[in-house]
Protein backbone atom coordinates (compact mmCIF):
# COMPACT_ATOMS: atom_id res chain seq x y z
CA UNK A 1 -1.78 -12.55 -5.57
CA UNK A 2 -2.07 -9.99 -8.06
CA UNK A 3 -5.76 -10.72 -8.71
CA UNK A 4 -6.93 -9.13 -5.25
CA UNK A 5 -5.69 -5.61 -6.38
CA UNK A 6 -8.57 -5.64 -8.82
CA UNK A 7 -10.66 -6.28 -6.11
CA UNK A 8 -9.18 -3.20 -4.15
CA UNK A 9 -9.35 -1.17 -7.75
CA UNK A 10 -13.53 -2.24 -7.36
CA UNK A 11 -13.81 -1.07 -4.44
CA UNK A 12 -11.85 1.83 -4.29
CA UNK A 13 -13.96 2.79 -7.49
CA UNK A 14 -17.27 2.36 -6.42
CA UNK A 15 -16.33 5.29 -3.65
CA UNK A 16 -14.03 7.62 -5.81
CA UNK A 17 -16.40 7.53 -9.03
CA UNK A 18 -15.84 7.80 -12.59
CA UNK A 19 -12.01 7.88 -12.11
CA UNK A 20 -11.15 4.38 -12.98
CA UNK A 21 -7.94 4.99 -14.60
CA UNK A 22 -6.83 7.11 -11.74
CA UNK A 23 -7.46 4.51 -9.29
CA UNK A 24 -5.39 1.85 -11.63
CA UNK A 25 -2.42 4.48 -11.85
CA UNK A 26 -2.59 4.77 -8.02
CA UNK A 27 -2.57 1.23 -7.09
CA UNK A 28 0.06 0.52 -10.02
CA UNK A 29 2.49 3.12 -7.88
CA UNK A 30 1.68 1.41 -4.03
CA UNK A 31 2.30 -2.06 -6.35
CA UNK A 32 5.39 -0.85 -7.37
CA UNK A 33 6.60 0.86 -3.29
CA UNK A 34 6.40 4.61 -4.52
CA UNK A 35 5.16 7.20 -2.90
CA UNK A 36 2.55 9.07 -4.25
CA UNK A 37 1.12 12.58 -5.33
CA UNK A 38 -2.03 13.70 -5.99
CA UNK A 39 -2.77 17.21 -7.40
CA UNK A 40 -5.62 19.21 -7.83
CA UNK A 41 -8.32 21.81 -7.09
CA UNK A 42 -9.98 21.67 -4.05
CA UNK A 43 -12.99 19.27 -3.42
CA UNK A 44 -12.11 16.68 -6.19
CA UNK A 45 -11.77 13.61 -4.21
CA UNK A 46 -7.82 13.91 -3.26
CA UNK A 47 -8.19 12.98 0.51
CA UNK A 48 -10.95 10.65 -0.06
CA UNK A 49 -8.79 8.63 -2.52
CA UNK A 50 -6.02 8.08 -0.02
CA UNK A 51 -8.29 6.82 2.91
CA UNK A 52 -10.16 4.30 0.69
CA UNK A 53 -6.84 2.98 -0.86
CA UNK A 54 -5.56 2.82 3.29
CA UNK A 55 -8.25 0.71 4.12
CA UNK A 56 -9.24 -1.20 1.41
CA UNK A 57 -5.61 -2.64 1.51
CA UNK A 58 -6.37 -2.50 5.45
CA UNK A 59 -2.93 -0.77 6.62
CA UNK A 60 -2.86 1.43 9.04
CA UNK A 61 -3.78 5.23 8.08
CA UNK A 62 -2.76 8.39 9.65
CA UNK A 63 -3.67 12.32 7.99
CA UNK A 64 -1.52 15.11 8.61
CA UNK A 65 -3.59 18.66 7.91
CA UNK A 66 0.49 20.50 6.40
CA UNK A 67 -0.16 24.14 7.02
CA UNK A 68 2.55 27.24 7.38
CA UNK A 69 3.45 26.90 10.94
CA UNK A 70 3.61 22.52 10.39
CA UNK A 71 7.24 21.78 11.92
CA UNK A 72 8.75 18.43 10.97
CA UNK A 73 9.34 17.32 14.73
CA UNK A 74 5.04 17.27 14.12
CA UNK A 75 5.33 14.79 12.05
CA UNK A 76 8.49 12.52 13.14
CA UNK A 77 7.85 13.07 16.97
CA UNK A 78 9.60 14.45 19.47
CA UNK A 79 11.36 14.02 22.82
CA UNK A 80 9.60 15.19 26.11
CA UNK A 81 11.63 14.65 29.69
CA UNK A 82 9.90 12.58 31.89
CA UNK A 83 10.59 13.35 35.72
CA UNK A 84 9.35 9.93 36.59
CA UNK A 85 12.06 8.42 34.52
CA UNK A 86 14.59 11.03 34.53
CA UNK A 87 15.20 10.62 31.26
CA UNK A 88 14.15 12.14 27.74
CA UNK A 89 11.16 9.71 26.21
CA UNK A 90 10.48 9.73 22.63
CA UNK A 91 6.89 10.44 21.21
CA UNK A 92 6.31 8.55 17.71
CA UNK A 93 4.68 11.37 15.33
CA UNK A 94 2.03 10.55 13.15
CA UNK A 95 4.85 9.29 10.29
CA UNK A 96 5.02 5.99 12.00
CA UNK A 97 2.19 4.39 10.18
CA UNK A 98 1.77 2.38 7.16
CA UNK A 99 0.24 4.65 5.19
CA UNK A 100 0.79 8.76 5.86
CA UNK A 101 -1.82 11.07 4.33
CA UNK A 102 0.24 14.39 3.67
CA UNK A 103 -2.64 16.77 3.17
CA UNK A 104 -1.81 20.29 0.92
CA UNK A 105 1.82 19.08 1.68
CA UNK A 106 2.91 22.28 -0.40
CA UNK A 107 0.99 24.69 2.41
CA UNK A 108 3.78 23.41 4.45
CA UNK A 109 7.14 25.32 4.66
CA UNK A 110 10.38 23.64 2.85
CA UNK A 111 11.80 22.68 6.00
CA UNK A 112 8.87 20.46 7.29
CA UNK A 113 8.42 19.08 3.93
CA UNK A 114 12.25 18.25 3.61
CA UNK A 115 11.66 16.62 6.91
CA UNK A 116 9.70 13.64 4.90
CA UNK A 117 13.11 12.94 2.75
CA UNK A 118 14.47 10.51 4.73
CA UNK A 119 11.65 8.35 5.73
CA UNK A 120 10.02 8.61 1.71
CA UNK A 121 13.73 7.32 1.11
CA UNK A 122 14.83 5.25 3.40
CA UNK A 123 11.62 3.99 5.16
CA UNK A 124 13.39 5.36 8.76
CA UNK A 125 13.32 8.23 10.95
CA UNK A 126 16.29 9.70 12.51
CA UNK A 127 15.68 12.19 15.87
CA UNK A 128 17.86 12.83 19.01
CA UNK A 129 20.66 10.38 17.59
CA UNK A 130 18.66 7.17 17.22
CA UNK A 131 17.57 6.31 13.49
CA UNK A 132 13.67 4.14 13.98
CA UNK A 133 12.46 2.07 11.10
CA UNK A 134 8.93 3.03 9.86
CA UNK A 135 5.95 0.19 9.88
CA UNK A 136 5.97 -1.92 6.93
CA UNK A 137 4.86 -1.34 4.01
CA UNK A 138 4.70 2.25 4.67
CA UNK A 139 3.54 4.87 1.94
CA UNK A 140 3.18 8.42 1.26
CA UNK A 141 0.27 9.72 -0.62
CA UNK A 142 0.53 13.36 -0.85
CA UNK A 143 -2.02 15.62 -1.95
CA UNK A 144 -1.32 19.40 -3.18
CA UNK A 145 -2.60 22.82 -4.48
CA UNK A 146 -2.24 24.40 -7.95
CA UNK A 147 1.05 26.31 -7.70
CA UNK A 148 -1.46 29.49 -8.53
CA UNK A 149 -3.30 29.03 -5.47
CA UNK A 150 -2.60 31.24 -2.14
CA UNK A 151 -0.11 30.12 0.81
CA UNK A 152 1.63 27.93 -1.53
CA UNK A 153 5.27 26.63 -1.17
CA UNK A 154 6.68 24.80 -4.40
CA UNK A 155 7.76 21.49 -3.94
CA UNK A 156 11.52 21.72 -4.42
CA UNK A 157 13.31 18.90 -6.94
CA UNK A 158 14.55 16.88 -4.58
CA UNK A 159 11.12 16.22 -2.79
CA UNK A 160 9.01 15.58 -6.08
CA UNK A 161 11.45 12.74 -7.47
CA UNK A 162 10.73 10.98 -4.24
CA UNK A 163 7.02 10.02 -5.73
CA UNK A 164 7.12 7.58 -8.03
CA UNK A 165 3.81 8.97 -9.95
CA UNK A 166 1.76 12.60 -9.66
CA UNK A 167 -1.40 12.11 -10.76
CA UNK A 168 -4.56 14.67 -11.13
CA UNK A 169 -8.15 14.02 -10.75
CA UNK A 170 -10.12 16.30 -12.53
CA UNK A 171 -13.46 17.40 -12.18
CA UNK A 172 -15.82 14.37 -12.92
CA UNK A 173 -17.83 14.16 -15.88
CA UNK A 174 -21.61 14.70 -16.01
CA UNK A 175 -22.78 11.32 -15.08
CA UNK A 176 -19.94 10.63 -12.08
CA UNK A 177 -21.21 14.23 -10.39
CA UNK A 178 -24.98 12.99 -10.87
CA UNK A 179 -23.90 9.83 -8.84
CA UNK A 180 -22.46 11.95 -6.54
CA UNK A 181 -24.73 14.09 -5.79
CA UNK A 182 -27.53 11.19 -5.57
CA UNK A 183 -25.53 8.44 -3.39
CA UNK A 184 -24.65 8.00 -0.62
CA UNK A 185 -22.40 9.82 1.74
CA UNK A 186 -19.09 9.14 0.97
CA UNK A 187 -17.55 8.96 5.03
CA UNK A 188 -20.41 7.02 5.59
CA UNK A 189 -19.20 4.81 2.86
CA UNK A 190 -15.79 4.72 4.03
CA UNK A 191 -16.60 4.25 7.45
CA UNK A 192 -18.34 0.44 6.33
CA UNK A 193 -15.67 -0.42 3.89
CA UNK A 194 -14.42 -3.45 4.79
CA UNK A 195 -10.66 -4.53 4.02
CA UNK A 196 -9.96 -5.89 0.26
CA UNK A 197 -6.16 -7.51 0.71
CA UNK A 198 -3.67 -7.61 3.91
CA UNK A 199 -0.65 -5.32 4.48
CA UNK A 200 1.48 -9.00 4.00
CA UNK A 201 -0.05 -9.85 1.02
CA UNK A 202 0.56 -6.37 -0.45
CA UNK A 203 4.42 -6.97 0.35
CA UNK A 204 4.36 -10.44 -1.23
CA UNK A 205 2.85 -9.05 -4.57
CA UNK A 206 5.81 -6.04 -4.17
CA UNK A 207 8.28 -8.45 -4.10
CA UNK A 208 6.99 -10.89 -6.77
CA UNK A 209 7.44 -7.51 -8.91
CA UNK A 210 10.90 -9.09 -9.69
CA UNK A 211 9.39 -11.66 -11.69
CA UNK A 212 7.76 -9.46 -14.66
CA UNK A 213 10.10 -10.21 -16.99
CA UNK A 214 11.84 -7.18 -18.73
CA UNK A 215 13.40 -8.11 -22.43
CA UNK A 216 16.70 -6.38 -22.99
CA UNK A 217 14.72 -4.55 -25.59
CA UNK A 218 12.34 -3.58 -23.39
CA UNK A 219 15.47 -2.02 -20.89
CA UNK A 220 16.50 -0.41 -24.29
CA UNK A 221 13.07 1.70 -24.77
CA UNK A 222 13.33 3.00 -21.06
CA UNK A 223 16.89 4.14 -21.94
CA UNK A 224 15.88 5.60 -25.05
CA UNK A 225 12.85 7.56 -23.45
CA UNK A 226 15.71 9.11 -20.82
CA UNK A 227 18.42 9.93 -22.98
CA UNK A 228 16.31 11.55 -25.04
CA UNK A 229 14.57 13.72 -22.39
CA UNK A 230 18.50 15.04 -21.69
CA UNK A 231 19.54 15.88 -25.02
CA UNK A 232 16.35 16.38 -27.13
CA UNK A 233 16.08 20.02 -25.94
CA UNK A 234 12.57 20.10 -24.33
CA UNK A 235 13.22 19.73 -20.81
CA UNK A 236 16.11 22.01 -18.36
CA UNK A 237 17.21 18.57 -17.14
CA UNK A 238 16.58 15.08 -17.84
CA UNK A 239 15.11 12.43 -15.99
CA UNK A 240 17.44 10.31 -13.35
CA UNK A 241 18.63 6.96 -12.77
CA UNK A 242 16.05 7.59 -10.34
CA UNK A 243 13.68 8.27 -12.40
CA UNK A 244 14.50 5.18 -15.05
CA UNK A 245 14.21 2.85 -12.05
CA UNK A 246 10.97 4.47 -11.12
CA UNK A 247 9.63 3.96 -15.09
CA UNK A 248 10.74 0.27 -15.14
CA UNK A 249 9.33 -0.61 -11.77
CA UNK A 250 5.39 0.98 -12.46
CA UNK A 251 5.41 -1.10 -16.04
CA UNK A 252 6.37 -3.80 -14.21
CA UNK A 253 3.30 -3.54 -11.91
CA UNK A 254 1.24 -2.22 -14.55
CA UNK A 255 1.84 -5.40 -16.79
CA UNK A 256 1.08 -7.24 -13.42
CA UNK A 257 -2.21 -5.73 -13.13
CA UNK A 258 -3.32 -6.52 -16.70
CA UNK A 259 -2.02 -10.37 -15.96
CA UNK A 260 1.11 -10.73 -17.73
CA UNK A 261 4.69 -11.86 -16.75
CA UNK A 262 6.42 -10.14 -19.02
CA UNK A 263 6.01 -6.01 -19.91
CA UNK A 264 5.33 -4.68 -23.57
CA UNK A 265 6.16 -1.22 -24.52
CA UNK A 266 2.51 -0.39 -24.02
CA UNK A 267 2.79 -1.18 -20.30
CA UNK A 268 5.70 2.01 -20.68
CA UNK A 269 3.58 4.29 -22.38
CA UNK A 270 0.72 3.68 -19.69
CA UNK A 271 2.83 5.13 -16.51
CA UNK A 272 5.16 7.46 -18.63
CA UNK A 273 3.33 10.80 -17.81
CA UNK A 274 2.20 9.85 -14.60
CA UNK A 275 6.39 8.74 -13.65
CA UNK A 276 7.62 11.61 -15.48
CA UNK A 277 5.96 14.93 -15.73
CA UNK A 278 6.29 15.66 -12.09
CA UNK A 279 10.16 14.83 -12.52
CA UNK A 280 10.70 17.50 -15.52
CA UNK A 281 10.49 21.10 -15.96
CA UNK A 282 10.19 22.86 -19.57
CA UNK A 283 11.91 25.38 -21.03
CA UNK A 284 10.56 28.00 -21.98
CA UNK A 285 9.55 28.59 -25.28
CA UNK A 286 10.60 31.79 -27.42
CA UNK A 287 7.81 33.91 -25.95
CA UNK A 288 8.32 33.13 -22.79
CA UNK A 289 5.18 30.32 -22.08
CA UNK A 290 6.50 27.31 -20.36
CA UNK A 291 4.53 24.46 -22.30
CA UNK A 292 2.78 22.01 -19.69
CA UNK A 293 5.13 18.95 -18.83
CA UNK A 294 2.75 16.30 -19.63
CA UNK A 295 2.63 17.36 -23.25
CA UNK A 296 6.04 17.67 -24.15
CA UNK A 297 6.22 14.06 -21.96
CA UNK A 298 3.72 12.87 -24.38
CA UNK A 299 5.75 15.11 -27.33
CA UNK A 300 8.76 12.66 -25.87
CA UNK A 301 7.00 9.55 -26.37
CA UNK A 302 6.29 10.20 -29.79
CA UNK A 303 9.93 10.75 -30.70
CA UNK A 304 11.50 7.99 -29.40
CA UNK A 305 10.95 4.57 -31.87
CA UNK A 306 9.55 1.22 -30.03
């Protein structure tokens, strides 16, 4: 069952171009149920990402434009009286899909974006009293501006160690922008691409996740890599339970995507920046320059013996 992700990773790569090992590292976190976050510049292939993963796993796929004035009963739904019923009727928001496109989710204020906790969490929606479970599977994907940028809100802690991986695009090399700029249009593309794998069979490869076989040694690394990142001195605070979970879970589908039933340290070291930068802030050096996460996560990996 695993062997029809690579099919999705094909065709997800032949729209999204020259970002292979992006495209891996995002279908490694929907593999493993986390949510995910994409961030980046403007005009690097965020949105188009999240629509070809939607439909080449053929789920259902809604987009939510997050701006200042977003409020989270825009997204969850609301209740609107009904004089033919004489009664309050709820409206299902956008949320209740499979798969939720939160575009420039940090435009939005705190309060709509701490309206996504509970369903990122808990796959439900609670409004008016009554608590609805979301579609299944259902995912997140999340794209945002560079903190630097204008009409930014940072994501508080709370809402980034709901994603299970952040990952960044980049601008594409010479030879991806040439293909670009050659081929096709790429809504045309996505407009005739057909579906690669079923919502059902996604769930049945999420729950054969549990048989990737983790060695007690194995367990031992991811512990290492956390208590390290609490006491080594590089990072204001450490990574979570949470946050081990999340690191066991992606090598898990990681080693599933290369075709193994068990996971190697490697299979670690593949998703550790991607599961943990987002999750850990730096302190700040002597002079005052906050070092970037993913180097001192990289710094952390180095440190800690296999």
């Amino acid at each position: 069952m695993f062997k029809k992700m690579h099919a999705v990773a094909q065709q997800v790569g032949a729209i999204v171009v020259g970002k292979d090992l992006q495209v891996r590292q995002a279908l490694t976190c929907l593999l493993a149920g986390g949510h995910l976050l994409v961030e980046d510049v403007p005009g690097v292939g965020k949105t188009t990402l999240a629509h070809a993963l939607a439909i080449s796993l053929g789920m259902q796929f809604n987009r939510v434009q997050f701006t200042s004035d977003l409020l989270p009963a825009d997204v969850a739904g609301i209740s609107i009286y009904e004089r033919e019923n004489n009664a309050f009727v709820f409206h299902p928001g956008p949320i209740f899909t499979q798969v939720l496109l939160a575009d420039e989710i940090n435009r939005a204020t705190p309060k709509t974006q701490s309206g996504l906790l509970e369903a990122m969490e808990e796959r439900q929606v609670s409004a008016d009293g009554v608590t609805r479970a979301l579609p299944s599977p259902f995912f997140v994907i999340a794209t945002q501006n560079p903190s630097h940028q204008v009409g930014v809100f940072p994501l508080p802690e709370s809402q980034l160690d709901r994603f299970l991986m952040c990952l960044s695009l980049g601008y594409p090399d010479a030879a991806a922008e040439r293909a670009l700029l050659m081929g096709e249009d790429r809504r045309a593309m996505l407009k005739a691409l057909p579906a690669a794998m079923q919502p059902a069979e996604l769930v049945a490869a999420q729950q054969a996740l549990g048989t990737i076989h983790a060695s007690s040694s194995l367990i031992d690394y991811v512990q290492a890599l956390a208590h390290a990142s609490r006491h080594d001195g590089l990072f204001a605070e450490g990574l979570s339970p949470r946050a081990s979970i999340a690191l066991l879970r992606a090598a898990r589908a990681w080693a599933a995507l290369e075709g193994r039933d068990h996971v190697v340290p490697e299979d670690v070291q593949a998703v550790l920046v991607p599961v943990c930068a987002h999750r850990l802030r730096p302190i700040k050096s002597a002079h005052g320059v906050a070092v970037a996460s993913r180097d001192l996560v990289l710094q952390l990996q180095q440190s800690v013996a296999v």
